[in-house]
Every structure is written in structure tokens, then in C-alpha cells.
PDB file of N, CA and C in Angstrom:
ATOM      1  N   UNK A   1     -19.280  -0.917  -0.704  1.00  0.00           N
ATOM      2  CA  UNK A   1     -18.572  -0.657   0.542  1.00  0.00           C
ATOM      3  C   UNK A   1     -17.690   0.574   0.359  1.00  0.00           C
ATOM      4  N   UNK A   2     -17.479   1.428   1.396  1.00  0.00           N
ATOM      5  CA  UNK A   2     -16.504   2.571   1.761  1.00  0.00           C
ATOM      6  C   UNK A   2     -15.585   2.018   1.871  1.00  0.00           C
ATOM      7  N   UNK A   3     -14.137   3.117   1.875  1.00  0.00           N
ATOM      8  CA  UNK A   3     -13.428   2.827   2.511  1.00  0.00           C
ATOM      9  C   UNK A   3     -13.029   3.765   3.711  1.00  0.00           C
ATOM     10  N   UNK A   4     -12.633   3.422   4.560  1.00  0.00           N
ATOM     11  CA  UNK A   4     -12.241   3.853   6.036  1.00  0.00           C
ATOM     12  C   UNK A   4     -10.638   3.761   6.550  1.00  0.00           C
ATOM     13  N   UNK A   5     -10.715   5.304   7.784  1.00  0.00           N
ATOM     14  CA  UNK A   5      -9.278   5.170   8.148  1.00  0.00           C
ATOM     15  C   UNK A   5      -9.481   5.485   8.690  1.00  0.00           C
ATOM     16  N   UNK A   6      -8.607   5.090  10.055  1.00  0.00           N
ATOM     17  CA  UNK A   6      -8.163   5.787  11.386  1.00  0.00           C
ATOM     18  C   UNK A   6      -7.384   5.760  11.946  1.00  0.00           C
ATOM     19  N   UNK A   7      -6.763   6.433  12.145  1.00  0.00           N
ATOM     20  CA  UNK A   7      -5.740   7.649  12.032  1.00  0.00           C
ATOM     21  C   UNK A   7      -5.249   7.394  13.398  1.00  0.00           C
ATOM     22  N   UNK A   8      -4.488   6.815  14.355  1.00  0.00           N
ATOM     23  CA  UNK A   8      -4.087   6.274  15.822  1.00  0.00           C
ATOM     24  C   UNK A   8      -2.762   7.171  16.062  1.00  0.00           C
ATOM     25  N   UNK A   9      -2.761   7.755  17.325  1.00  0.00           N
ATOM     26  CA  UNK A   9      -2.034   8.087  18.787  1.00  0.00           C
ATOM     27  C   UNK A   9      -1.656   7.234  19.533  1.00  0.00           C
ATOM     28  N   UNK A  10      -0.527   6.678  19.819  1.00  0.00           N
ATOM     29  CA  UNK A  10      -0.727   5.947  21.127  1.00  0.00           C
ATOM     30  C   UNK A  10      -0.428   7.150  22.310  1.00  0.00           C
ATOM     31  N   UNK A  11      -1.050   6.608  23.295  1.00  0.00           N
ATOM     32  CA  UNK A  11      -1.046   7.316  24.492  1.00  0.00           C
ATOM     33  C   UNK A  11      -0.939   6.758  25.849  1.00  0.00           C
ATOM     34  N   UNK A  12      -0.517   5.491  25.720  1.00  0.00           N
ATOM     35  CA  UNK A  12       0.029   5.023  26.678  1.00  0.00           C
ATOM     36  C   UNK A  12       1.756   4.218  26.722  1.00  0.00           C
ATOM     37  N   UNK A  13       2.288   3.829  27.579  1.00  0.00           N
ATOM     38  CA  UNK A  13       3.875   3.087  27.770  1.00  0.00           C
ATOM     39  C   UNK A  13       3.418   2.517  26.515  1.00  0.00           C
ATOM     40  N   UNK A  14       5.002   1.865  26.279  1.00  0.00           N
ATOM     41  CA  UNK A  14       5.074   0.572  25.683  1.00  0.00           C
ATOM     42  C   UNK A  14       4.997  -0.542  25.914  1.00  0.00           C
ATOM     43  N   UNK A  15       4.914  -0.787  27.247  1.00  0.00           N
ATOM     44  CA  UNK A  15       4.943  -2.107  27.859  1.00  0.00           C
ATOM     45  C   UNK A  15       3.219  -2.237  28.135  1.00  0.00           C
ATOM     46  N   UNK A  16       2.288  -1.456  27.931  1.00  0.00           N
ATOM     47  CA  UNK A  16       0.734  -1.047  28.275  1.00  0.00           C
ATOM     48  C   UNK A  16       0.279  -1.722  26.786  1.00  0.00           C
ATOM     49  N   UNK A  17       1.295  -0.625  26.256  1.00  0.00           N
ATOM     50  CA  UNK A  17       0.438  -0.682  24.434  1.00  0.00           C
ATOM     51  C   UNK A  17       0.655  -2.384  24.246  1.00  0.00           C
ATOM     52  N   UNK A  18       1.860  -2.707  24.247  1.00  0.00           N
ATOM     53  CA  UNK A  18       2.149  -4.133  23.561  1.00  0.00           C
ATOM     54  C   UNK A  18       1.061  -5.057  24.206  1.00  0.00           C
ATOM     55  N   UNK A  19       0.603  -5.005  25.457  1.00  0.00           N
ATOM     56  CA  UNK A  19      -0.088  -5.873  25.982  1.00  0.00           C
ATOM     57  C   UNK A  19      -1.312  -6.262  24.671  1.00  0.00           C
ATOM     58  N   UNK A  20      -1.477  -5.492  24.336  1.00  0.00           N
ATOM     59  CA  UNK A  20      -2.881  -5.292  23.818  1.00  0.00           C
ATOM     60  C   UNK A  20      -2.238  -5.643  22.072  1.00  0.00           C
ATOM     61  N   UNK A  21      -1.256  -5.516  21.411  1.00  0.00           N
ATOM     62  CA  UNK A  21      -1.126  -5.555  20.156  1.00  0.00           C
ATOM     63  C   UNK A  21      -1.107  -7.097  19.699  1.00  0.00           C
ATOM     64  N   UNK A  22      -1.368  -7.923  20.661  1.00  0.00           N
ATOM     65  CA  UNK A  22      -1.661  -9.366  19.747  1.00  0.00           C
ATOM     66  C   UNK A  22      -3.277  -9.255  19.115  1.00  0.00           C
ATOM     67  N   UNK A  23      -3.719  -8.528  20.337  1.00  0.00           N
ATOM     68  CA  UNK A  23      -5.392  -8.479  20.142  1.00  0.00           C
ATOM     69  C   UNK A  23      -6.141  -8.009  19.282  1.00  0.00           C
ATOM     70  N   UNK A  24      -4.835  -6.747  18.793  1.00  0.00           N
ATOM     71  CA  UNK A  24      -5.197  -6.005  17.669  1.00  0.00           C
ATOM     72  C   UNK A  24      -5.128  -6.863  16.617  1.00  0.00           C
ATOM     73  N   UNK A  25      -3.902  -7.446  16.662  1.00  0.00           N
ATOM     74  CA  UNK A  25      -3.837  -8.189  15.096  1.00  0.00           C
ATOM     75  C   UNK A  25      -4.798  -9.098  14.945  1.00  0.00           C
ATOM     76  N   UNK A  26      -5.031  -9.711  16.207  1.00  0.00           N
ATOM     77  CA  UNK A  26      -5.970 -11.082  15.376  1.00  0.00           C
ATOM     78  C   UNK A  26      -7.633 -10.376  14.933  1.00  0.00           C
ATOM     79  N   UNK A  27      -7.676  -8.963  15.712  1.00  0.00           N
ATOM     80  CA  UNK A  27      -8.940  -8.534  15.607  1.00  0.00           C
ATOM     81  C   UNK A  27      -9.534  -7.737  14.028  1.00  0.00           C
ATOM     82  N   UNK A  28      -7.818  -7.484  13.338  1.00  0.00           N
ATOM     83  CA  UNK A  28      -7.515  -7.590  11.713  1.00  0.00           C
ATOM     84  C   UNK A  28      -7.910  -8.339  11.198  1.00  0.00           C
ATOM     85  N   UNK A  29      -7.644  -9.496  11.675  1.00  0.00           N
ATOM     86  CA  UNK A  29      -7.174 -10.770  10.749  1.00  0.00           C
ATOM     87  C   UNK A  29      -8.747 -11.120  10.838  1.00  0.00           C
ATOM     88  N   UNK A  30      -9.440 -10.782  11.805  1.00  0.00           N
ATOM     89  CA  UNK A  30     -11.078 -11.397  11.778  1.00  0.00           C
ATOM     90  C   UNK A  30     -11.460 -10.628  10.972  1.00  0.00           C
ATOM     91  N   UNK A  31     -11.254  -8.921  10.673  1.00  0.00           N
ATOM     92  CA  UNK A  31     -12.457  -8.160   9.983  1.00  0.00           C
ATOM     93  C   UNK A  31     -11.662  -8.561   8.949  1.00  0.00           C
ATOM     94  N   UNK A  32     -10.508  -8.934   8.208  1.00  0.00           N
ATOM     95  CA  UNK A  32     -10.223  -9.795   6.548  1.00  0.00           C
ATOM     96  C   UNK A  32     -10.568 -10.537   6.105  1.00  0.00           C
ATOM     97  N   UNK A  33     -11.007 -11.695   7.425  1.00  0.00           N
ATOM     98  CA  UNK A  33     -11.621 -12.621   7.013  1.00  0.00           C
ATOM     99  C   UNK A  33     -13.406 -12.095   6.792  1.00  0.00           C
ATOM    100  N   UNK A  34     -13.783 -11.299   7.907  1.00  0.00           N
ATOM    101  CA  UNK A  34     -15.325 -10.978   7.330  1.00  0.00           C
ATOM    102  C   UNK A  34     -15.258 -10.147   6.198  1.00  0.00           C
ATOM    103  N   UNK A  35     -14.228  -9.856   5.003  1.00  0.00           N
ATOM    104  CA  UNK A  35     -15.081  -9.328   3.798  1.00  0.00           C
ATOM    105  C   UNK A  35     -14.505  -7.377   4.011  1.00  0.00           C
ATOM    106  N   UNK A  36     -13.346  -7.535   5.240  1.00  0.00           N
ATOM    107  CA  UNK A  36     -13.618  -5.899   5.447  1.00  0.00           C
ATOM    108  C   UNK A  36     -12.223  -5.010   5.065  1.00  0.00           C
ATOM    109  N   UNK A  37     -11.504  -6.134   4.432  1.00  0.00           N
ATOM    110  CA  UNK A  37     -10.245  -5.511   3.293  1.00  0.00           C
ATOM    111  C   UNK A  37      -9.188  -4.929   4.194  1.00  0.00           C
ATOM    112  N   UNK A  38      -8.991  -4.846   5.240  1.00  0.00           N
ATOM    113  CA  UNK A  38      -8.372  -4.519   6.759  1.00  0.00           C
ATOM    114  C   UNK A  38      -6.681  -4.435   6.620  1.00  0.00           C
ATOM    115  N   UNK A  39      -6.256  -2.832   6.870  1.00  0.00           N
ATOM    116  CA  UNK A  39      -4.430  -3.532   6.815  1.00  0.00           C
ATOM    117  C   UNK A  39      -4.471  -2.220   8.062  1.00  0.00           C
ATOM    118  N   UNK A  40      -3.743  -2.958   8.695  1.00  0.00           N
ATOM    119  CA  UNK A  40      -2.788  -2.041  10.141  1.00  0.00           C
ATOM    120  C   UNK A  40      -1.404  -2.175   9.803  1.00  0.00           C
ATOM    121  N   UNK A  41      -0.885  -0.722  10.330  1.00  0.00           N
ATOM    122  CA  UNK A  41       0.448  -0.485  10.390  1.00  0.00           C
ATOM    123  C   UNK A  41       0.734   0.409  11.482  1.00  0.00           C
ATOM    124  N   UNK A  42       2.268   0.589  11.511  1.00  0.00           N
ATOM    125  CA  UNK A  42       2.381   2.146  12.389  1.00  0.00           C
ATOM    126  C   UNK A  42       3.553   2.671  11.451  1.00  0.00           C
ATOM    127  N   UNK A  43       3.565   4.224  12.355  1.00  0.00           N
ATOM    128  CA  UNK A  43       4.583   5.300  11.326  1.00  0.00           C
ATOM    129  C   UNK A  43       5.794   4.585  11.705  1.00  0.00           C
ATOM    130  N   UNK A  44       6.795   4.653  10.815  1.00  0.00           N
ATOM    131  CA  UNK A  44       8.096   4.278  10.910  1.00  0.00           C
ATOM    132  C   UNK A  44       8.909   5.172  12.028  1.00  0.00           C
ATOM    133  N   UNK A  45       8.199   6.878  12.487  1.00  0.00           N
ATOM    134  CA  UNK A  45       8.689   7.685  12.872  1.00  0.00           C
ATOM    135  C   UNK A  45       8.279   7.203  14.769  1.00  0.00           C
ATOM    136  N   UNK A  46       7.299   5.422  14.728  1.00  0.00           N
ATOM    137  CA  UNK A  46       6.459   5.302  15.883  1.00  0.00           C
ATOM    138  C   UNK A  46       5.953   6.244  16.678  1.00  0.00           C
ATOM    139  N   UNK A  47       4.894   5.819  17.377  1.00  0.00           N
ATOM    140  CA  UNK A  47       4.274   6.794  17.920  1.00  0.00           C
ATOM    141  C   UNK A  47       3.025   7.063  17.363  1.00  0.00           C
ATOM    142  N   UNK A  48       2.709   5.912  16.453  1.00  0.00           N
ATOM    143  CA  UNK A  48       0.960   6.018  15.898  1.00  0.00           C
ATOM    144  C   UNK A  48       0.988   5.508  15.182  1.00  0.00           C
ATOM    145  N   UNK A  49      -0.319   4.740  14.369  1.00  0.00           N
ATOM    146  CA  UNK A  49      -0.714   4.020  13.171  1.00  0.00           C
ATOM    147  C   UNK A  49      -1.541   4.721  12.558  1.00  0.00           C
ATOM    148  N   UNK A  50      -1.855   3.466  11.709  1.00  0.00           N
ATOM    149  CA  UNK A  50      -3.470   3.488  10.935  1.00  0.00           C
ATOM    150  C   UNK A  50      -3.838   2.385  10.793  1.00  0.00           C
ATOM    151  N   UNK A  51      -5.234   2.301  10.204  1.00  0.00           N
ATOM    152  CA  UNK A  51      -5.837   1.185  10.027  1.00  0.00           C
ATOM    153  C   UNK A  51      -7.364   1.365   9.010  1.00  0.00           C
ATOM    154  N   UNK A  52      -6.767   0.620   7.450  1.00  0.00           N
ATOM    155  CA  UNK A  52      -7.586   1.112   6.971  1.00  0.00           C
ATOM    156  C   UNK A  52      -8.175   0.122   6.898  1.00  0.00           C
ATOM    157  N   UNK A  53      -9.489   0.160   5.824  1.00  0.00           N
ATOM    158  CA  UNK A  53     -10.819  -0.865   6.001  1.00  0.00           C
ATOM    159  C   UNK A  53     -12.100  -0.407   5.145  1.00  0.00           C
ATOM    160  N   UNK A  54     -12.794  -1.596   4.974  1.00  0.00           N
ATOM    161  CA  UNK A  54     -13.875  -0.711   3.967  1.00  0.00           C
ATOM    162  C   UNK A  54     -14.867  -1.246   5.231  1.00  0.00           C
ATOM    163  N   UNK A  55     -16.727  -0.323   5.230  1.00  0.00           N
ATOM    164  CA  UNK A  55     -17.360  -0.980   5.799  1.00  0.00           C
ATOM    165  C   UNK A  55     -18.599  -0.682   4.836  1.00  0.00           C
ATOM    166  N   UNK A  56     -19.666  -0.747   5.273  1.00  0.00           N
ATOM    167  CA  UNK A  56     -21.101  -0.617   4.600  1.00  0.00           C
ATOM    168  C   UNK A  56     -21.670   1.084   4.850  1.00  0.00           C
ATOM    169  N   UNK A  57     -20.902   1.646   6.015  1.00  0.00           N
ATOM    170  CA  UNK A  57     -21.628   3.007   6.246  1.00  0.00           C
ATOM    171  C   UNK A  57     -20.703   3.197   7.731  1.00  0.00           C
ATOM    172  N   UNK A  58     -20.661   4.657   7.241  1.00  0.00           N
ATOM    173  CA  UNK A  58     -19.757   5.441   8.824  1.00  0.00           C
ATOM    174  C   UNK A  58     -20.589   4.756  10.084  1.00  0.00           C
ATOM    175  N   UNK A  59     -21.422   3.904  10.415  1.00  0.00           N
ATOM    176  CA  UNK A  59     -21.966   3.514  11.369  1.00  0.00           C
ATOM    177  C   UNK A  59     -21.212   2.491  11.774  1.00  0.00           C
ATOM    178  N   UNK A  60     -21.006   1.605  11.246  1.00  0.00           N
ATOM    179  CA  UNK A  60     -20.399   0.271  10.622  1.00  0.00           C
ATOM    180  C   UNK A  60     -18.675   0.325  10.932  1.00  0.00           C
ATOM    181  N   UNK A  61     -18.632   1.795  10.654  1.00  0.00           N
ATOM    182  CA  UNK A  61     -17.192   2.019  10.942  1.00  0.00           C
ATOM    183  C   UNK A  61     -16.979   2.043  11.892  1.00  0.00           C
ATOM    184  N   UNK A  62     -17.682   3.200  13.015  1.00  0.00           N
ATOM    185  CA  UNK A  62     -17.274   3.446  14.200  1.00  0.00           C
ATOM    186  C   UNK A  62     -17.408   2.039  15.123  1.00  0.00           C
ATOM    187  N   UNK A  63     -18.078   1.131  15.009  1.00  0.00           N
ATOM    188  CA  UNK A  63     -18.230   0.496  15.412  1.00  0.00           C
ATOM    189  C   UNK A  63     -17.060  -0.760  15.317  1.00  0.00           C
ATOM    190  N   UNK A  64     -16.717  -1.321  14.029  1.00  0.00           N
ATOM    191  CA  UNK A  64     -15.184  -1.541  13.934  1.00  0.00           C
ATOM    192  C   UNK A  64     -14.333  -1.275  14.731  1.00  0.00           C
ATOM    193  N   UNK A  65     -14.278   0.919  14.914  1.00  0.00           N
ATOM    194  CA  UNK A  65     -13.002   0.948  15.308  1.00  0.00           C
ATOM    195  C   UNK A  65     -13.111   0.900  16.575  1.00  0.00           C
ATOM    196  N   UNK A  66     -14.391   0.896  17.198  1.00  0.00           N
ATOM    197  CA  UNK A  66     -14.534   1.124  18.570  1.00  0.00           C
ATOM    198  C   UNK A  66     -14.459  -0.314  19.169  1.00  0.00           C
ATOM    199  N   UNK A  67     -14.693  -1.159  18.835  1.00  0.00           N
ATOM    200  CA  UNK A  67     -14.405  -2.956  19.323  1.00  0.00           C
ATOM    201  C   UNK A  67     -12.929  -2.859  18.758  1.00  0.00           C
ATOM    202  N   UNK A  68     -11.749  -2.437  18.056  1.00  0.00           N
ATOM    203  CA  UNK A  68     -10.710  -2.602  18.525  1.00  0.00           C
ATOM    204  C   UNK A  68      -9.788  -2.517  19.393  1.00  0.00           C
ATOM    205  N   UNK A  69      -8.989  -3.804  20.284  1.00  0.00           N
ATOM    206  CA  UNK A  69      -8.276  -3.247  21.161  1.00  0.00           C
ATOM    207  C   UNK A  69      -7.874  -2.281  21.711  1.00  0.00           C
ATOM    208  N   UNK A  70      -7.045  -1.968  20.504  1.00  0.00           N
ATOM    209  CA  UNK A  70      -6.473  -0.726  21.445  1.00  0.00           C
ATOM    210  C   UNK A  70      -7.598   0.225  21.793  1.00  0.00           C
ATOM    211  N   UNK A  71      -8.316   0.367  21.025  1.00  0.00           N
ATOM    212  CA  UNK A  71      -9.286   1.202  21.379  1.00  0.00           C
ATOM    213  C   UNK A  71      -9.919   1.585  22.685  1.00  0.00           C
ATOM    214  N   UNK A  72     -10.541  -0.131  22.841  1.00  0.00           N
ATOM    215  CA  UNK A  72     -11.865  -0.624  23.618  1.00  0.00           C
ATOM    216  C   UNK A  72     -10.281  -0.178  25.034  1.00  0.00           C
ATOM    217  N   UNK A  73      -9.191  -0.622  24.892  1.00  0.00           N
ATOM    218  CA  UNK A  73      -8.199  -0.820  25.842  1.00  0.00           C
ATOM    219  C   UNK A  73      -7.559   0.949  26.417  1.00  0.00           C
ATOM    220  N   UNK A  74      -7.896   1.821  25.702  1.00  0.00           N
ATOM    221  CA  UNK A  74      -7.422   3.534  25.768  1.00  0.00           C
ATOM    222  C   UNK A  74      -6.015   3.690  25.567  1.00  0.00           C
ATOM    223  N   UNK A  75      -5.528   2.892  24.463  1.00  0.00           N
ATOM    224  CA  UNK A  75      -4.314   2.691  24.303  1.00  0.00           C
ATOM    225  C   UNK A  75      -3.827   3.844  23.049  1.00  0.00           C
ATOM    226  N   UNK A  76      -4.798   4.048  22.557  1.00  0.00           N
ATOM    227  CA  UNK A  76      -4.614   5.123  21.236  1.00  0.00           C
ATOM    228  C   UNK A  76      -5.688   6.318  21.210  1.00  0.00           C
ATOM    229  N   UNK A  77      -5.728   7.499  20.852  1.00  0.00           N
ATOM    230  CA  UNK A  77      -6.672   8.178  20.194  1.00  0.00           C
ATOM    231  C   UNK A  77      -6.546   8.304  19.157  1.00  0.00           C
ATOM    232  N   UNK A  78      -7.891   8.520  18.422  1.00  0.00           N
ATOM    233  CA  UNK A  78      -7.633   7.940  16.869  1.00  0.00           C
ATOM    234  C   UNK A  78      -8.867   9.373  16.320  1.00  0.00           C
ATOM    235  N   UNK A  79      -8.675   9.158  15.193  1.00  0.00           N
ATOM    236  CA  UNK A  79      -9.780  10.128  14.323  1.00  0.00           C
ATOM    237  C   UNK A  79     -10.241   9.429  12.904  1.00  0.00           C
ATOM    238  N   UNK A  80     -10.717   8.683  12.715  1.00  0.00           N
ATOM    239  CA  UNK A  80     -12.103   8.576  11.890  1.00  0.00           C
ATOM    240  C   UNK A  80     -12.522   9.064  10.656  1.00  0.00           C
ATOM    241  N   UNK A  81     -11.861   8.853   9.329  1.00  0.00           N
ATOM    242  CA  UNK A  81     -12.085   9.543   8.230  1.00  0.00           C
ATOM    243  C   UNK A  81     -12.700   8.435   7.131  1.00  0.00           C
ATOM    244  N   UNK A  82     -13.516   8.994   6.493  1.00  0.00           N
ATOM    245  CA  UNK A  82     -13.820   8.482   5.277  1.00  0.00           C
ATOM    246  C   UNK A  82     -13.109   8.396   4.225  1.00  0.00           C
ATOM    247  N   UNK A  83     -12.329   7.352   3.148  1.00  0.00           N
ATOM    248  CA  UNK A  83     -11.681   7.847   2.485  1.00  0.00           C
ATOM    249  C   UNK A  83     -12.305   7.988   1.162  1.00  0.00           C
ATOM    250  N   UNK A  84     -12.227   8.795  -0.017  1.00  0.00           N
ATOM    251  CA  UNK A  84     -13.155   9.101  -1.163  1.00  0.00           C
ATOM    252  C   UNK A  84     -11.460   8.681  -1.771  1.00  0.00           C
ATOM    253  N   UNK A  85     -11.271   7.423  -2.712  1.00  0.00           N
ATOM    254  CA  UNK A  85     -10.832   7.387  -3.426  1.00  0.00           C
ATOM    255  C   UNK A  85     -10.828   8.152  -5.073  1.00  0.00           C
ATOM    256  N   UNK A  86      -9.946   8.340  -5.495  1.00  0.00           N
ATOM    257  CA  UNK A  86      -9.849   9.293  -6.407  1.00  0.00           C
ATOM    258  C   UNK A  86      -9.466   8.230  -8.098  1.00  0.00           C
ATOM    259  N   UNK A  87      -8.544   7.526  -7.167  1.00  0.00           N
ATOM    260  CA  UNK A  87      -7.738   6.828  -8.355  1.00  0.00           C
ATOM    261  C   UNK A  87      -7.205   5.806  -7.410  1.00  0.00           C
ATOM    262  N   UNK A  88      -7.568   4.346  -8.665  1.00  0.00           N
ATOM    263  CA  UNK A  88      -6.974   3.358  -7.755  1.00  0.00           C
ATOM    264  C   UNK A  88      -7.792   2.432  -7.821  1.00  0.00           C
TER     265      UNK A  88
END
């Protein structure tokens, strides 16, 4: 397995975004339980996250990030990186 990141904007209120952040979490808590190593956060500076994750192939990924809430909801724009661990 890869590992994966993406890289989140929010771009809508706060009262828009929150609607949607229970959905996010439990939608974590499912890809941890399927095997997919999953941690969300946001910047301390707010105003965006991440969300990293391993999958089987950048296919696998987009697809992850695209069934997440906020996502599926246009609550964030996000960007999509592969991560090539180095060390660790």
C-alpha cells in the first residue's frame, strides 16, 4: 500500500462546514477500520486540513477522497499527493 495526502481548503461558512464534519469523522473511522491507516486534522492556523491514508493505487485514492464528505459536500478544495516516504 501507498501512502496518500490531501491537502484541504475549506471554502465554505462555518456553520456549512460543521454540518458535514461528523460525516467526515465517522467516514475516517470506516477507512481505519477497512485497513486504510487514516488520520484527519486541520492547521492550528484553521482554515484547512489534511488527511492522510494509505491505498492500493492513486485510483483507490481519488476515490477515497472523492466519497469524503466534505468533499462529495464542496466544503473543501483539496489537492491529492502521493507521499514517497523517505524515512520512517
Amino acid at each position: 500500500m501507498a501512502w496518500f495526502v490531501k491537502i484541504e481548503k475549506g471554502i465554505v461558512n462555518k456553520e456549512v462546514f460543521d454540518r458535514y464534519v461528523e460525516d467526515h469523522i465517522m467516514y475516517v473511522k470506516q477507512l481505519i477500520a477497512d485497513g486504510h491507516e487514516a488520520k484527519t486534522g486541520y492547521w492550528a492556523e484553521l482554515g484547512g486540513g489534511m488527511l492522510i491514508f494509505t491505498a492500493n493505487s492513486r485510483d483507490e485514492a481519488e476515490s477515497i477522497v472523492l466519497n469524503d464528505p466534505l468533499v462529495k459536500n464542496k466544503c473543501v478544495e483539496y489537492e491529492l499527493h502521493q507521499w514517497q516516504i523517505v524515512v520512517g
